[in-house]
Protein backbone atom coordinates (compact mmCIF):
# COMPACT_ATOMS: atom_id res chain seq x y z
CA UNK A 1 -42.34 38.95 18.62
CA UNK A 2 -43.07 41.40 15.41
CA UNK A 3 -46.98 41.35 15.20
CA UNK A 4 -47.70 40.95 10.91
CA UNK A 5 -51.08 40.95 9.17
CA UNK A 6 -50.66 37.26 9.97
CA UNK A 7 -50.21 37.00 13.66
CA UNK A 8 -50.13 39.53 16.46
CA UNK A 9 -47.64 39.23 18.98
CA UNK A 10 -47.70 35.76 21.49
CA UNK A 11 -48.13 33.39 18.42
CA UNK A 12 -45.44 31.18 20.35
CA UNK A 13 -46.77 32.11 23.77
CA UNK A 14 -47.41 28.43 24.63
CA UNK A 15 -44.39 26.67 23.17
CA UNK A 16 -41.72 25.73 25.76
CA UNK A 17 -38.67 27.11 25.02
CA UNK A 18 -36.93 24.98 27.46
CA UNK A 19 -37.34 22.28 24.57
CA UNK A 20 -34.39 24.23 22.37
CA UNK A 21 -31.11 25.13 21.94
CA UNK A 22 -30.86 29.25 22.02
CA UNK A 23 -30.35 31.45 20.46
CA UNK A 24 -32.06 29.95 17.47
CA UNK A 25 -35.13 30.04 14.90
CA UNK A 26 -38.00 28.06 15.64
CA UNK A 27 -40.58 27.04 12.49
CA UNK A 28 -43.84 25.64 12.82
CA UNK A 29 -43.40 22.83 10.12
CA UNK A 30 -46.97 21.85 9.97
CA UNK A 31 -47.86 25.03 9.43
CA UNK A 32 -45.44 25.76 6.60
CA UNK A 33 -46.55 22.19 4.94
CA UNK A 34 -50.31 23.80 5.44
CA UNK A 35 -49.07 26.73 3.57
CA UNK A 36 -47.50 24.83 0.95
CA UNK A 37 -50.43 22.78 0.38
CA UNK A 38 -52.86 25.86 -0.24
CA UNK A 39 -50.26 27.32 -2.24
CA UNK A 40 -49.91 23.92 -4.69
CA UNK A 41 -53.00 24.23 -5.02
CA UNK A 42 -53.38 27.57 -6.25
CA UNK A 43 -50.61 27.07 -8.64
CA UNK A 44 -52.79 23.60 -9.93
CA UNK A 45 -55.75 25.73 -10.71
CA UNK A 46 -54.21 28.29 -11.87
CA UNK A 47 -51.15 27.05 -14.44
CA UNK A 48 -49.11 29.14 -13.01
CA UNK A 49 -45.82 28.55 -11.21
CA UNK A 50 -44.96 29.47 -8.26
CA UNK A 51 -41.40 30.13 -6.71
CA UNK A 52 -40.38 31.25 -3.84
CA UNK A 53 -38.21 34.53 -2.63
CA UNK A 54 -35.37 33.78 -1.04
CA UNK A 55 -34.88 37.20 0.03
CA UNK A 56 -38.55 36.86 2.13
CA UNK A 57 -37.50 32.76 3.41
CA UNK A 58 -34.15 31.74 2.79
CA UNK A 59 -34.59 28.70 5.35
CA UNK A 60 -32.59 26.19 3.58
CA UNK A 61 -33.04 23.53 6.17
CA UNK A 62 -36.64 23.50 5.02
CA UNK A 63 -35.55 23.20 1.31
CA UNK A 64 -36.91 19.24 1.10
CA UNK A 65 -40.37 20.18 2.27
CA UNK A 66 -40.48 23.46 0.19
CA UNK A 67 -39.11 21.61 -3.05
CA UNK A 68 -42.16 19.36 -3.07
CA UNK A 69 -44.46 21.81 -3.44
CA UNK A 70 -43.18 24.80 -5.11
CA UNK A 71 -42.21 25.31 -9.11
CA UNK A 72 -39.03 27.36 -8.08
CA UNK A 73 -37.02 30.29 -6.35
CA UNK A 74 -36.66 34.17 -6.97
CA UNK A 75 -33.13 35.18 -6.28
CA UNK A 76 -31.77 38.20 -5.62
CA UNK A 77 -28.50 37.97 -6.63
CA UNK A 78 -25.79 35.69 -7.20
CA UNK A 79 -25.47 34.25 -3.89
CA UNK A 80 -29.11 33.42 -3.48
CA UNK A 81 -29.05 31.54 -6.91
CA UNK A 82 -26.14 29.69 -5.82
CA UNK A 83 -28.16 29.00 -2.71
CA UNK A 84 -31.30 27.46 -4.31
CA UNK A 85 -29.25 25.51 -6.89
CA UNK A 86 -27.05 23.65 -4.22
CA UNK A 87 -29.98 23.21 -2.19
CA UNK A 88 -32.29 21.45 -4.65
CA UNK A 89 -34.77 24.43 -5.06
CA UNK A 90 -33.79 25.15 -8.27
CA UNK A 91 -33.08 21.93 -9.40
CA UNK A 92 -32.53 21.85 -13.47
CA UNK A 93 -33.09 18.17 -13.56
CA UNK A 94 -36.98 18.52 -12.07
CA UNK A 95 -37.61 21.56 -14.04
CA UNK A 96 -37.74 24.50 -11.09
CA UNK A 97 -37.08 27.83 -12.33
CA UNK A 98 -34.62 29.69 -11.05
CA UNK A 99 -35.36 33.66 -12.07
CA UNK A 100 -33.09 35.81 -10.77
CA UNK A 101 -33.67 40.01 -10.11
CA UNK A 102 -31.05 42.64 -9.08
CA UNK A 103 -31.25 46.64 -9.87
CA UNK A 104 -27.65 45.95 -11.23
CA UNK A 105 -25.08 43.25 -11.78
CA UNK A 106 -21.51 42.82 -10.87
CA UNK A 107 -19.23 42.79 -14.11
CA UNK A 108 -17.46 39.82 -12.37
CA UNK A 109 -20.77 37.80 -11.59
CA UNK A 110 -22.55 38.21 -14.46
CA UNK A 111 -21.41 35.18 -16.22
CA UNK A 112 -21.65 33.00 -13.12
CA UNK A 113 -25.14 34.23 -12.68
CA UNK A 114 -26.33 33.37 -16.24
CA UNK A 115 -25.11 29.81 -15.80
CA UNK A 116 -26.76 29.60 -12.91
CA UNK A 117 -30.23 30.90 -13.78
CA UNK A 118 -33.45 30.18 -16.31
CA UNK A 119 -34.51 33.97 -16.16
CA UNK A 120 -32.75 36.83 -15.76
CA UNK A 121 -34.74 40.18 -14.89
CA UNK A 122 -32.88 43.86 -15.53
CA UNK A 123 -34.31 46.81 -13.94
CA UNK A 124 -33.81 49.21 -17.23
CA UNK A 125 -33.64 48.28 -20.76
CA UNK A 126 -30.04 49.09 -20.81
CA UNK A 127 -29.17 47.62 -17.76
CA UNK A 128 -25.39 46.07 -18.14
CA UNK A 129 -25.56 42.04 -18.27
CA UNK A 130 -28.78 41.70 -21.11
CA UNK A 131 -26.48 41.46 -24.27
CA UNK A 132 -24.50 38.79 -21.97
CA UNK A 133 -27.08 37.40 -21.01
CA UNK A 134 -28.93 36.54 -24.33
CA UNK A 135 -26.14 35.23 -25.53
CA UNK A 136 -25.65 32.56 -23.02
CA UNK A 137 -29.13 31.61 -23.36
CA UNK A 138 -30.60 33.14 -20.36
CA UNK A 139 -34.44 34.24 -21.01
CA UNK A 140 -34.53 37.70 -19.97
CA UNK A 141 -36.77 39.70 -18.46
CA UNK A 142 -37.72 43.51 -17.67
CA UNK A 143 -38.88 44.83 -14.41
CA UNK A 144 -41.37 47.25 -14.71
CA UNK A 145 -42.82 50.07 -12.26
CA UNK A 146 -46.81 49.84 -12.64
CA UNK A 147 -47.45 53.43 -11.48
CA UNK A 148 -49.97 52.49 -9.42
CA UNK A 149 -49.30 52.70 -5.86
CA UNK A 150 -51.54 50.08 -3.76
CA UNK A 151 -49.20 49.17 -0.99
CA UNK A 152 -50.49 49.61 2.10
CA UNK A 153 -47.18 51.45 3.85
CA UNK A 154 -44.76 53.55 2.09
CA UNK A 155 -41.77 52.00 2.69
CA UNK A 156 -42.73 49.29 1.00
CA UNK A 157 -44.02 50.34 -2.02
CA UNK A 158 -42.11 49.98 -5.41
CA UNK A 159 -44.57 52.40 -6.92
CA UNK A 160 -43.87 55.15 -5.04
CA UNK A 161 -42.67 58.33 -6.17
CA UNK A 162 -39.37 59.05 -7.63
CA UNK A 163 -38.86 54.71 -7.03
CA UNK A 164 -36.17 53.56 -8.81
CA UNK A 165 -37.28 49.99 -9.01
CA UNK A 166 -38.33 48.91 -12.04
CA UNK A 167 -38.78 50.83 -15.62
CA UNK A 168 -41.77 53.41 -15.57
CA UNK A 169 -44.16 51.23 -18.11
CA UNK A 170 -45.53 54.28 -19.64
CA UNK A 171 -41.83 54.86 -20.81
CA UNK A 172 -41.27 52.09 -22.34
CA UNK A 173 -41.09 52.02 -26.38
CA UNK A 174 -42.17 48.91 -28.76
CA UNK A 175 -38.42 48.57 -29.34
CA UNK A 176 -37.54 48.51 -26.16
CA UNK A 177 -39.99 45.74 -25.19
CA UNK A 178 -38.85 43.69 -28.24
CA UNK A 179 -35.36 42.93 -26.86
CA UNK A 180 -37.27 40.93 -23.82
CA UNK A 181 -38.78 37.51 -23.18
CA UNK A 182 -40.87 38.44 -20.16
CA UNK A 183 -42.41 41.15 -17.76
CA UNK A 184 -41.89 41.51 -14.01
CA UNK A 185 -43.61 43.39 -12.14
CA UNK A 186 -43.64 43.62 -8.02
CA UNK A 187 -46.59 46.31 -6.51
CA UNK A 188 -47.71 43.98 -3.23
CA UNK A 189 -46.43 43.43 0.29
CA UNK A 190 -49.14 41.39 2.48
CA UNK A 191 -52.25 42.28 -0.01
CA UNK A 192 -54.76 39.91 -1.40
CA UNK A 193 -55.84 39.66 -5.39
CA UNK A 194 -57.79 42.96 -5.47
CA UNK A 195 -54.65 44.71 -5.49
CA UNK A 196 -53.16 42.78 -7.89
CA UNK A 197 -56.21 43.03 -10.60
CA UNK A 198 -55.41 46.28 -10.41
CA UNK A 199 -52.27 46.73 -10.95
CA UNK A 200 -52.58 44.00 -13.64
CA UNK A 201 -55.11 46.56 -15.42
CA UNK A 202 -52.68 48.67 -15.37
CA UNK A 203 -50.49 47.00 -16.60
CA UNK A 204 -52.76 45.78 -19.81
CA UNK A 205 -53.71 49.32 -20.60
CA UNK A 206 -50.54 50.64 -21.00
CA UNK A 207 -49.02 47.65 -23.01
CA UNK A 208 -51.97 46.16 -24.67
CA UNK A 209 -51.21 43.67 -27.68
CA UNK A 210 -47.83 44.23 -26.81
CA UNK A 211 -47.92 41.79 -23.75
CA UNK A 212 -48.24 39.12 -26.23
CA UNK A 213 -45.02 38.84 -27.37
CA UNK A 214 -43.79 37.71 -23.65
CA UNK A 215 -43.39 34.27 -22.54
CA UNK A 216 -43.82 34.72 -19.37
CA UNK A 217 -44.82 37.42 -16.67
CA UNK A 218 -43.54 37.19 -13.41
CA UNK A 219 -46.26 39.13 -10.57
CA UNK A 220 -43.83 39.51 -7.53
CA UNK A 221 -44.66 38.62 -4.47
CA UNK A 222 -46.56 40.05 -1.57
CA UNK A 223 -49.47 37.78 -2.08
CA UNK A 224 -50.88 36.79 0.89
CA UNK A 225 -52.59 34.18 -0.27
CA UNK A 226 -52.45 31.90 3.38
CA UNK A 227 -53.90 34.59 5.40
């Protein structure tokens, strides 16, 4: 057992493990419905949705309980968004978003990718896939790098020197931001909202009346908002 910020090893020491099959995952549902539940919540007082990463919990056998509670999924790439549509977490016909991130995209998925998603984020202005994109309909969206490094190990943070994920937001021109509908941005792993206040101050300064031409901002993840 991997201790994390949000339990130290022996978290299962009392369940009986002569109750399952093995090898296999075991999920304290109650526990994720708990989660859920303080996360609905947030989102209710907030007006904000919130989706989840796929890339973080891609547990489709939980996709009924997640799907009543959440606004959506992040996907990382085409077979992730294929994942949350055919497993209701996406669903078009309840109104869950589907955004979808990737440093880069396949020539041959592109077009499978739009159909498949509501937004579409590119790590650089001229990443390949935006003019295809817009044109199928696609809101699209720009990852940005903060440059403000808050994570608490290295590894882990986007912000880091010479990172290569997302655009350096001091870089970016008032053409450049005019080809996109929204702003993502990803600077936590396991942190609470100071961190986040931060970077969104950031953020703010460096793009000030020019945030309000987005739509939408998308903060990442990394919120540990359960703990």
């Amino acid at each position: 057992m991997l201790p994390t910020q949000s339990a130290g090893p022996g978290a299962f020491d009392q369940f009986d493990l002569n109750r399952v099959p093995t090898p296999c995952y075991v999920v304290d549902e109650e526990k994720i419905r708990s989660n859920l539940e303080i996360l609905r919540g947030i989102a209710d007082r907030s007006g904000a949705n919130l989706l989840l990463a796929l890339k973080a919990f891609s547990m489709w056998s939980l996709s009924g309980l997640i799907q009543e509670y959440l606004d959506g999924c992040c996907a990382s790439g085409l077979w992730e968004a294929r994942l949350a549509r055919e497993k209701g977490l996406a669903e078009k016909s309840k109104s869950k978003i589907l955004s979808t991130f990737s440093p880069a995209y396949r020539s041959g998925e592109i077009n499978e990718i739009c159909s498949l998603s509501d937004h579409l984020i590119f790590n650089q202005p001229d990443s390949y896939g935006v003019e295809q994109a817009k044109k199928a309909g696609v809101s699209v969206g720009l990852r940005i790098n903060p440059g403000i490094s808050l994570g608490l190990d290295p590894k882990y943070d986007p912000s880091a020197e010479n990172s290569r994920l997302g655009y350096p937001v001091s870089q970016l021109s008032d053409d450049q931001i005019s080809v996109f509908d929204g702003l993502h941005f990803h600077n936590l792993c396991e942190q609470n909202f100071s961190p986040l206040s931060k970077t969104w101050r950031k953020v703010e300064a460096e793009l000030g009346n020019s945030l309000n031409q987005f739509t939408w901002v998308n903060m990442g993840g990394g919120h540990h908002c359960t703990r």
